[in-house]
C-alpha atoms as a PDB file:
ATOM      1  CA  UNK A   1     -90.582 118.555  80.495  1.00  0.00           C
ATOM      2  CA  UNK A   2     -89.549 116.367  77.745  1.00  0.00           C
ATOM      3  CA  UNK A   3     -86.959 113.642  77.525  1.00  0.00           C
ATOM      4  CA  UNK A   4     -85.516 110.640  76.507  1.00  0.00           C
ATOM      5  CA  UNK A   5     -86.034 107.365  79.207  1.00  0.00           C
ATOM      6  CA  UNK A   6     -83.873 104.475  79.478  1.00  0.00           C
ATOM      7  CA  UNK A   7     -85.767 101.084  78.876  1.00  0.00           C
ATOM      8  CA  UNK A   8     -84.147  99.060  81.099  1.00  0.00           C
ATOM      9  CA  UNK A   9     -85.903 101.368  83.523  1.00  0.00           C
ATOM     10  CA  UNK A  10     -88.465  98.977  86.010  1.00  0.00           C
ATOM     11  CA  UNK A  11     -91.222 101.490  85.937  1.00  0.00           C
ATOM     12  CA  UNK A  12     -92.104 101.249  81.787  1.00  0.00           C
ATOM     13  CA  UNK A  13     -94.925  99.124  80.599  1.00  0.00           C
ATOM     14  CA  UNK A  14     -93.766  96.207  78.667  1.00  0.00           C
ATOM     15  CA  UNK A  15     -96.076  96.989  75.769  1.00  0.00           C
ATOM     16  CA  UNK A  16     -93.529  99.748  75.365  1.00  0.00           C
ATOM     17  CA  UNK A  17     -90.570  97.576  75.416  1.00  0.00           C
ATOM     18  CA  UNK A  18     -91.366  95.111  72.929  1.00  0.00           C
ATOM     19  CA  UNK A  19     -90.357  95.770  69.038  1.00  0.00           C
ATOM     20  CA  UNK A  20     -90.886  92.250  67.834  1.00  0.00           C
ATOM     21  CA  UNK A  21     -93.740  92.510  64.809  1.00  0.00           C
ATOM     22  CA  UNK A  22     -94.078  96.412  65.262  1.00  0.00           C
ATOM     23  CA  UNK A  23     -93.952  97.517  61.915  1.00  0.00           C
ATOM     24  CA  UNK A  24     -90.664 100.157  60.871  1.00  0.00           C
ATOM     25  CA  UNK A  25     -91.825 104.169  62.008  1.00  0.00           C
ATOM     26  CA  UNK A  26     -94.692 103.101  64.218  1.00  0.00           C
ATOM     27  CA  UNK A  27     -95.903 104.739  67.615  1.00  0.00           C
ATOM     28  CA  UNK A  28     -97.287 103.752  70.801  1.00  0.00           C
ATOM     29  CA  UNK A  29     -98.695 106.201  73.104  1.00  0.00           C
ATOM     30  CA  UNK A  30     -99.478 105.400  77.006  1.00  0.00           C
ATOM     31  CA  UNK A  31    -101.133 108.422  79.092  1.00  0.00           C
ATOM     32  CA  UNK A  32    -100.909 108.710  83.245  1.00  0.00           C
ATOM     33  CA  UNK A  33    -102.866 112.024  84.346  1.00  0.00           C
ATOM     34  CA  UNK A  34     -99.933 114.511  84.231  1.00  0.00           C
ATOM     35  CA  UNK A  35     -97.759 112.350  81.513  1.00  0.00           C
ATOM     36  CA  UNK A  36     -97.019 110.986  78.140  1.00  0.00           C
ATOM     37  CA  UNK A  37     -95.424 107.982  76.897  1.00  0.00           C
ATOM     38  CA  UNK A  38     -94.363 107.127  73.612  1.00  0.00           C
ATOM     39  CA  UNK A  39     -92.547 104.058  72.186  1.00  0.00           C
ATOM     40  CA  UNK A  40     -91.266 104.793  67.926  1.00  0.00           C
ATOM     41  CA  UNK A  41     -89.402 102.498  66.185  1.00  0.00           C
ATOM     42  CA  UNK A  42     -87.279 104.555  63.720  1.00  0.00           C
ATOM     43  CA  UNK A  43     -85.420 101.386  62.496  1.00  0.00           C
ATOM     44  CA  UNK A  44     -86.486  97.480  62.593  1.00  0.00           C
ATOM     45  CA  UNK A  45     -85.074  96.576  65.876  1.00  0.00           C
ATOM     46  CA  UNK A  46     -84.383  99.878  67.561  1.00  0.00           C
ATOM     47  CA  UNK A  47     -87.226 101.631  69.902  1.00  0.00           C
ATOM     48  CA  UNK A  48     -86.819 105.260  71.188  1.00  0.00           C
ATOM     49  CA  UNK A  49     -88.732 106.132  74.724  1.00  0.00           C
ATOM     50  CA  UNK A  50     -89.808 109.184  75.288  1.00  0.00           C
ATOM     51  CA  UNK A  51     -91.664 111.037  78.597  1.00  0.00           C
ATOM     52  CA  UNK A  52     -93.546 114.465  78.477  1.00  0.00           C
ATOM     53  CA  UNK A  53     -95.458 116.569  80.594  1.00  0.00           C
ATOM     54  CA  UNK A  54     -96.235 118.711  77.679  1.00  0.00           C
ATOM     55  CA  UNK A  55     -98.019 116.939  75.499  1.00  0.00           C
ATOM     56  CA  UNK A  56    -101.156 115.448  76.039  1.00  0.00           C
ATOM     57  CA  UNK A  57    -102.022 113.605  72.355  1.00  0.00           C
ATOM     58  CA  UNK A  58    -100.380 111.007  70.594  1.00  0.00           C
ATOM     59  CA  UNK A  59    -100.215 113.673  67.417  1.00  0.00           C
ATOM     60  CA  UNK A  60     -98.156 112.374  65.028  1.00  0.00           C
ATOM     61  CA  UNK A  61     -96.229 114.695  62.156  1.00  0.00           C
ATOM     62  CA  UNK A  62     -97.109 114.784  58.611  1.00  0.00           C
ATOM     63  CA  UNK A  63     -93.579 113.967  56.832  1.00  0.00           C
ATOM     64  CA  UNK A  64     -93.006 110.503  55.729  1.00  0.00           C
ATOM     65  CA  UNK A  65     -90.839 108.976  58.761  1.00  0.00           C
ATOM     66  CA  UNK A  66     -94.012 110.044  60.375  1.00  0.00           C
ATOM     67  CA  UNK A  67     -92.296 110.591  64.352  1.00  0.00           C
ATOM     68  CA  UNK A  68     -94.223 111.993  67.079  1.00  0.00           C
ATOM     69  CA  UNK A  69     -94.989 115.378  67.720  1.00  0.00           C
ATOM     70  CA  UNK A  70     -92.900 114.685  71.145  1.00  0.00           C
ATOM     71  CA  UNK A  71     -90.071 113.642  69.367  1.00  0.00           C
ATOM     72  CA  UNK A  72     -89.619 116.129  66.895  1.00  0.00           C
ATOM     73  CA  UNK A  73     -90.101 118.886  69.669  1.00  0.00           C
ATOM     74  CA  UNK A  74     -87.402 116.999  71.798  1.00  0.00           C
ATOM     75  CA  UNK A  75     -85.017 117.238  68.721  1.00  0.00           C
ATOM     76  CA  UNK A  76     -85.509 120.870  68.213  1.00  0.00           C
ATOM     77  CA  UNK A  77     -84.727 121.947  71.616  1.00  0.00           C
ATOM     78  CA  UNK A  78     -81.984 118.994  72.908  1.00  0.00           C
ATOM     79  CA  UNK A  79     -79.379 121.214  71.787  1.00  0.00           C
ATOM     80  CA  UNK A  80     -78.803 123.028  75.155  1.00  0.00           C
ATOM     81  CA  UNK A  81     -78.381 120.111  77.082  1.00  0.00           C
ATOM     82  CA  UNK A  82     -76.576 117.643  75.241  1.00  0.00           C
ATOM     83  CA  UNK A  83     -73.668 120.146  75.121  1.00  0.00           C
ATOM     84  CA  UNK A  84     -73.708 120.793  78.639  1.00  0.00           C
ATOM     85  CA  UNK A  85     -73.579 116.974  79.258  1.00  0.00           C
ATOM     86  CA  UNK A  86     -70.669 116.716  77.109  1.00  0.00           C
ATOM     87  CA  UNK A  87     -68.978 120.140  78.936  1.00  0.00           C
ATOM     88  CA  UNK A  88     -69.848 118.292  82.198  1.00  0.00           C
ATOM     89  CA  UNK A  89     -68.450 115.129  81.368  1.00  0.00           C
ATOM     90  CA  UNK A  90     -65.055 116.512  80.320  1.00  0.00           C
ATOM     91  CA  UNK A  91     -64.481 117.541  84.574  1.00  0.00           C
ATOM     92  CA  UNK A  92     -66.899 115.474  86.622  1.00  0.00           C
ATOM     93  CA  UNK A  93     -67.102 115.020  90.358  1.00  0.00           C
ATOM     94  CA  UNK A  94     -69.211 111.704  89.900  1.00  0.00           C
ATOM     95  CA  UNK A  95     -68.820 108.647  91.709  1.00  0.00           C
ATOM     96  CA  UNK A  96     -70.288 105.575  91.194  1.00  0.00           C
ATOM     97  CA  UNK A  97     -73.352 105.020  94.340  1.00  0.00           C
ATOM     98  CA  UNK A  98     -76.659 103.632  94.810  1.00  0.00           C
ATOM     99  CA  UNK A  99     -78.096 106.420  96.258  1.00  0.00           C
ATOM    100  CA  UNK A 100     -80.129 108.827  94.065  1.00  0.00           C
ATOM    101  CA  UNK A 101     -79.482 111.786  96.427  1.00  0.00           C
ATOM    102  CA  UNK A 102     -76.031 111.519  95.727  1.00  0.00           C
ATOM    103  CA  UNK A 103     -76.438 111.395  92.018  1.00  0.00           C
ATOM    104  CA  UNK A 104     -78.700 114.557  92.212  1.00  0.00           C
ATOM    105  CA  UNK A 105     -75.697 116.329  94.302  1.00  0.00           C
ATOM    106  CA  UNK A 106     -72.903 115.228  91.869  1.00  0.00           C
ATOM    107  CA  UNK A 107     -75.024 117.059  89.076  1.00  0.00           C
ATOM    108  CA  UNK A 108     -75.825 120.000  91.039  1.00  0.00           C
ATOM    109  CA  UNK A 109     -71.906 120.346  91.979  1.00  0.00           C
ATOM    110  CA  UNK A 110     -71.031 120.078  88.049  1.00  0.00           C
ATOM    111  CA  UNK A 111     -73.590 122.197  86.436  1.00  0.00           C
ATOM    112  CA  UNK A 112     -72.817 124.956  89.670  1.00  0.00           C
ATOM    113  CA  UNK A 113     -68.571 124.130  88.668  1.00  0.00           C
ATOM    114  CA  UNK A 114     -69.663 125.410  84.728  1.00  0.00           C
ATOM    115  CA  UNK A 115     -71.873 127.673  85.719  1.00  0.00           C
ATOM    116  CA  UNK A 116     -69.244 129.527  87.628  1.00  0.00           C
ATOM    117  CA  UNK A 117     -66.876 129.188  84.941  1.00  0.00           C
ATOM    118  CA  UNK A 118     -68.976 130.543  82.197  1.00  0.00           C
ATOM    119  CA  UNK A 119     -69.422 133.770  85.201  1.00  0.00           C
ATOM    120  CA  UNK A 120     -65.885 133.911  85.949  1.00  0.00           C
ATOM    121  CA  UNK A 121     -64.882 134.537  81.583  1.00  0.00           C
ATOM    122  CA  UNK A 122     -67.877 137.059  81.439  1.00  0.00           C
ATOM    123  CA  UNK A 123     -66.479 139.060  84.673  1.00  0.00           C
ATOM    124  CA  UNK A 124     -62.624 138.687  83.375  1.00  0.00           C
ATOM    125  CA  UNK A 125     -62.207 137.984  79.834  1.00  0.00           C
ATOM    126  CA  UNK A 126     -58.495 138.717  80.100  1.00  0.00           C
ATOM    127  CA  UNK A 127     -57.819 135.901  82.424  1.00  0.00           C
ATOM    128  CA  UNK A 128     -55.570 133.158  81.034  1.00  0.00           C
ATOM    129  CA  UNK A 129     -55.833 134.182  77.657  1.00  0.00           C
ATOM    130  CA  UNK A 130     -53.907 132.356  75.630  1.00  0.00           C
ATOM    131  CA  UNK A 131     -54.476 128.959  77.380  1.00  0.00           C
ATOM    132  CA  UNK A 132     -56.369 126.181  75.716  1.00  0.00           C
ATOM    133  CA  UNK A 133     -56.804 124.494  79.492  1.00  0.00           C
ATOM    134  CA  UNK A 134     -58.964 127.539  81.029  1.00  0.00           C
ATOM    135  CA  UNK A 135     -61.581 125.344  82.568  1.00  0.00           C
ATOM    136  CA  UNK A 136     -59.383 122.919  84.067  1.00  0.00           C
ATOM    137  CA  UNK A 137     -57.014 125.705  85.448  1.00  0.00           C
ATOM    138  CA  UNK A 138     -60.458 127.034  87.205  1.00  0.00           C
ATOM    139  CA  UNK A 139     -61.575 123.932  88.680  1.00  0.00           C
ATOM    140  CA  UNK A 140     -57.919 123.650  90.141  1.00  0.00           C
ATOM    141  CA  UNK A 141     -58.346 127.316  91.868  1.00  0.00           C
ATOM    142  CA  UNK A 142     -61.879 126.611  92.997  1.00  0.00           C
ATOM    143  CA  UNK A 143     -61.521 123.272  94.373  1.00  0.00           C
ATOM    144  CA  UNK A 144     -58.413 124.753  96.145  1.00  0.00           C
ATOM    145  CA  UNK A 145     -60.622 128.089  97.296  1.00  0.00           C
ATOM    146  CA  UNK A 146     -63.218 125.155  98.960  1.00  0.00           C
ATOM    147  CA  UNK A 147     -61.199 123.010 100.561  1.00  0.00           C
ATOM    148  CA  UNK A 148     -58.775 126.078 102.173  1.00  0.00           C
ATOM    149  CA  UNK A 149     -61.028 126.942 105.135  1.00  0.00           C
ATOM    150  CA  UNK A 150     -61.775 123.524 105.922  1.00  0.00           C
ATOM    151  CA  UNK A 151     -58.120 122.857 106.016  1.00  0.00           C
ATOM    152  CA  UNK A 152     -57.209 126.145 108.219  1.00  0.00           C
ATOM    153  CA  UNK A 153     -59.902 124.445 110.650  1.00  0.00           C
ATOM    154  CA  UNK A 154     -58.289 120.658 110.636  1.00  0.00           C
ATOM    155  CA  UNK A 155     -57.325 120.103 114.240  1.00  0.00           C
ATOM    156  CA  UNK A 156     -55.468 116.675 113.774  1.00  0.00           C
ATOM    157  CA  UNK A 157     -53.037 116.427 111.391  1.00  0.00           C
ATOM    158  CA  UNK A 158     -53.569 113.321 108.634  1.00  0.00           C
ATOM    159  CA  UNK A 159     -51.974 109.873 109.131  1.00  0.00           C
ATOM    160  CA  UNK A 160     -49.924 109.944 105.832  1.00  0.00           C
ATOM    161  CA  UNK A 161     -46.313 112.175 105.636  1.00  0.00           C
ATOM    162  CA  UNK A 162     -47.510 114.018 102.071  1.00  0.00           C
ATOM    163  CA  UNK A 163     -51.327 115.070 103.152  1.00  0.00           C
ATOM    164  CA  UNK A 164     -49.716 115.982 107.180  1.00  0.00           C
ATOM    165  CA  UNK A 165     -47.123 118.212 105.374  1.00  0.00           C
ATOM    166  CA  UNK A 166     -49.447 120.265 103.234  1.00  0.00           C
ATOM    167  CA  UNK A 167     -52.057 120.468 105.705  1.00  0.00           C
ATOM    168  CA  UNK A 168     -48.923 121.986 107.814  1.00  0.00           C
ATOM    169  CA  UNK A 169     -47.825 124.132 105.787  1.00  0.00           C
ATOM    170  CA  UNK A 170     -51.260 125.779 104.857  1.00  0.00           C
ATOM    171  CA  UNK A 171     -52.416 126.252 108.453  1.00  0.00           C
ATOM    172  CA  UNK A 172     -48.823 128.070 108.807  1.00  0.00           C
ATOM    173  CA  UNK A 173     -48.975 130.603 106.364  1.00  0.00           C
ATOM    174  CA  UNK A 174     -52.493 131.158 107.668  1.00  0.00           C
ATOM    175  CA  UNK A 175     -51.467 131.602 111.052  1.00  0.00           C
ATOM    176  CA  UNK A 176     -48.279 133.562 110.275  1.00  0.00           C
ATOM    177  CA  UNK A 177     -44.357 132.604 110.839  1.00  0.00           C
ATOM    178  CA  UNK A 178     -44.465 132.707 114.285  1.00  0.00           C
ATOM    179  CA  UNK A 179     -47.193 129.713 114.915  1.00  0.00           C
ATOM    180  CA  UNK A 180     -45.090 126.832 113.543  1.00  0.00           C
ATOM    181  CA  UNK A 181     -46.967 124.526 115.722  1.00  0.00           C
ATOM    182  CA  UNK A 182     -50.799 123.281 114.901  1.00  0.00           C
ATOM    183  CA  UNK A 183     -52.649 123.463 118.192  1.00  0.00           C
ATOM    184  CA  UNK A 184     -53.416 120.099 119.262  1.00  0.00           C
ATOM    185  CA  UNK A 185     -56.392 119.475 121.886  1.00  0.00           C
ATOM    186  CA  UNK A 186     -56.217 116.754 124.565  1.00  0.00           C
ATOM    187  CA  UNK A 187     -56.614 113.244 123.657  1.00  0.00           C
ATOM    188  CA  UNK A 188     -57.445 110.214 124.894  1.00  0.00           C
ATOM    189  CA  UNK A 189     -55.296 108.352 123.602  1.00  0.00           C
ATOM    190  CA  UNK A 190     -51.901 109.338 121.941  1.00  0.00           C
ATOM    191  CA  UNK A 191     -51.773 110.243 118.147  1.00  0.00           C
ATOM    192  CA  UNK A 192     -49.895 108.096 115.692  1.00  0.00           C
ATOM    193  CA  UNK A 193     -47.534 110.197 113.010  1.00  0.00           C
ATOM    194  CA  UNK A 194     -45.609 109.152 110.324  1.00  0.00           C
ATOM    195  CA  UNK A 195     -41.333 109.624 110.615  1.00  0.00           C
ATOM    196  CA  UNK A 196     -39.249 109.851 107.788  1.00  0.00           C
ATOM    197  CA  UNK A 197     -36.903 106.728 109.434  1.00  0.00           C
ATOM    198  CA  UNK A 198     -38.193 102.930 109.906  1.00  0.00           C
ATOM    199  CA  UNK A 199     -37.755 101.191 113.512  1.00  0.00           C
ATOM    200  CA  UNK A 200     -38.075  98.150 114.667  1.00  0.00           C
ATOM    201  CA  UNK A 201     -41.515  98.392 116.514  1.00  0.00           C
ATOM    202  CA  UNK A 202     -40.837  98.204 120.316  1.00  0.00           C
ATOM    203  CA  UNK A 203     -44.092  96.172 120.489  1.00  0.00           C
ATOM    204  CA  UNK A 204     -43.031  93.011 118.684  1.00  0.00           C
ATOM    205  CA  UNK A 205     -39.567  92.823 120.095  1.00  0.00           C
ATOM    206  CA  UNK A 206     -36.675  91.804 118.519  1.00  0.00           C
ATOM    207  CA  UNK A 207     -37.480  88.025 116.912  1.00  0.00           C
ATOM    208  CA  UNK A 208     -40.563  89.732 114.874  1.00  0.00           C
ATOM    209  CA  UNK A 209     -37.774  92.186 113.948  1.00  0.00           C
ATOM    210  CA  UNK A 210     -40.923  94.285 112.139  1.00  0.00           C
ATOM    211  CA  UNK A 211     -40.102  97.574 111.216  1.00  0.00           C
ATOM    212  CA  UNK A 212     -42.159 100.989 111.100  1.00  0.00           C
ATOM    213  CA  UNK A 213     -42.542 104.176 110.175  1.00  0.00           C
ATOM    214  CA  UNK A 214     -44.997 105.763 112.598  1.00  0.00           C
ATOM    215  CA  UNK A 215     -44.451 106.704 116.357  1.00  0.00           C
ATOM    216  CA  UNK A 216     -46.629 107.824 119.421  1.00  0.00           C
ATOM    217  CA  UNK A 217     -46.686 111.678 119.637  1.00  0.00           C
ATOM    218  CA  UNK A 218     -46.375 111.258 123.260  1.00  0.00           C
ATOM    219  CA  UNK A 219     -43.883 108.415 123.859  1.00  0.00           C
ATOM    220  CA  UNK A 220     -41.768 108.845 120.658  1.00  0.00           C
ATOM    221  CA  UNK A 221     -41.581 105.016 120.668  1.00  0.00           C
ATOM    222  CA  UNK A 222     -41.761 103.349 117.466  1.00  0.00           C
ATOM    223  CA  UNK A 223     -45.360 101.344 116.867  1.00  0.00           C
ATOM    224  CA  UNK A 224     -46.477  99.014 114.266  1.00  0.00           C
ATOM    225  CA  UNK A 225     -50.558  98.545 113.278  1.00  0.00           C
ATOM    226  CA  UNK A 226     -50.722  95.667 115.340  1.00  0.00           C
ATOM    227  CA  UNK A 227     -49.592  97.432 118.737  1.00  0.00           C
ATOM    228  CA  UNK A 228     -52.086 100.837 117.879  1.00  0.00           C
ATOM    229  CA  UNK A 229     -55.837 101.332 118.407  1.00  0.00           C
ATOM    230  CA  UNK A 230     -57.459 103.955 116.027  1.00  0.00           C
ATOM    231  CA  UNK A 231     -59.745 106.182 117.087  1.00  0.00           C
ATOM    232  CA  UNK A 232     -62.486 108.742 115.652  1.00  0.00           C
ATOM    233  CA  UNK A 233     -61.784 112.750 116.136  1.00  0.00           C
ATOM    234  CA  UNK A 234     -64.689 112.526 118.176  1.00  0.00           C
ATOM    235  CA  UNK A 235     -63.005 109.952 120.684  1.00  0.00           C
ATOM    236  CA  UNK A 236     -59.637 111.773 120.493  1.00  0.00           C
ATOM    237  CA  UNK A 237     -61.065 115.602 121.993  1.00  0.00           C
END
């Protein structure tokens, strides 16, 4: 493995970090017992970091900028995986989080996304010819392909009138034209739903005069925040 590293990482030595009196196109090596450091300053002020588990010598090459051995092989062969950064980049599932598991699975999700893709052209080369947008189209039809089951398998409908509606309408033409109706288990307590129509909630009376959209599913009466209690899916079965 070779690679760039990112100095404002905690781990590096400071010897490493420090480019004040280093003389222009000169190399620092340190050595743990599986890896390689090296620290070149190409430029008076700049430093490039580098980490191998390849090489084992601070070699350097015989041309006059007089790099590393490590850096000259990580030039020859960073051609692969810049451009799949930048392919990445373009349609990312990243979100900003602490948590370096997370960052792992964001990467995994977008190299598996182009990896598909690049599977998908080879298998039909006719689809979507023509279109300049072929990768986005495909990450539209398989984010839509993941998130179908798990929407056939929603048992409560969602809070908001747009996300209840198409979660509706998919379970219907799952279930066919005769199951209009999702299937709703006993609750505890009774579901909230959105209406088209605002009411004054029957809970503040008529001085608060504070209207609402949503209603109890089993009273019909109309609610406001204040008079509901929210509950888990867990809670509700």
């Amino acid at each position: 493995m070779v690679g760039t590293v990112r100095k404002n990482r905690s781990e590096l030595p400071p010897q490493l970090l420090k480019t004040e009196h280093r003389p222009v196109q000169s190399s620092k090596f340190v050595y743990t017992a599986d890896t390689t450091l090296v620290s070149y300053v190409p430029k008076k002020g700049e430093n490039v970091v580098l980490m191998s588990t390849l090489h084992r010598d601070g070699q350097l090459c015989d041309q006059e900028h007089r790099k590393p051995e490590m850096i000259m092989d990580y030039n020859a062969t960073k051609g692969g995986v810049d451009n799949l950064d930048k392919l990445v980049t373009a349609y990312s599932c990243k979100r900003k989080t602490l948590q370096w598991p997370l960052v792992i699975f964001f990467d995994m999700l977008d190299i598996s996304a182009y990896n598909g893709f690049i599977i998908r052209m080879s298998l039909s080369p006719e689809w979507n010819r023509g279109k300049l947008q072929k990768r986005c189209l495909f990450f539209e039809e398989l984010g839509k392909t993941l998130v179908r089951p798990q929407i056939k398998r929603r048992r409560h409908l969602p809070r908001t009138p747009v996300s209840a509606a198409t979660v509706r309408r998919i379970q219907e033409e799952d279930e066919g034209a005769t199951s209009c109706q999702i299937a709703e288990p006993p609750s505890a307590e009774p579901e909230i739903v959105a209406s088209n129509k605002k009411k004054r909630c029957e809970g503040c009376g008529p001085k608060m005069d504070r209207k609402t959209q949503y209603t109890c599913t089993q009273c019909k009466k109309y609610i406001c925040n204040a008079h509901t209690v929210k509950l888990c899916t867990f809670c509700m079965v």
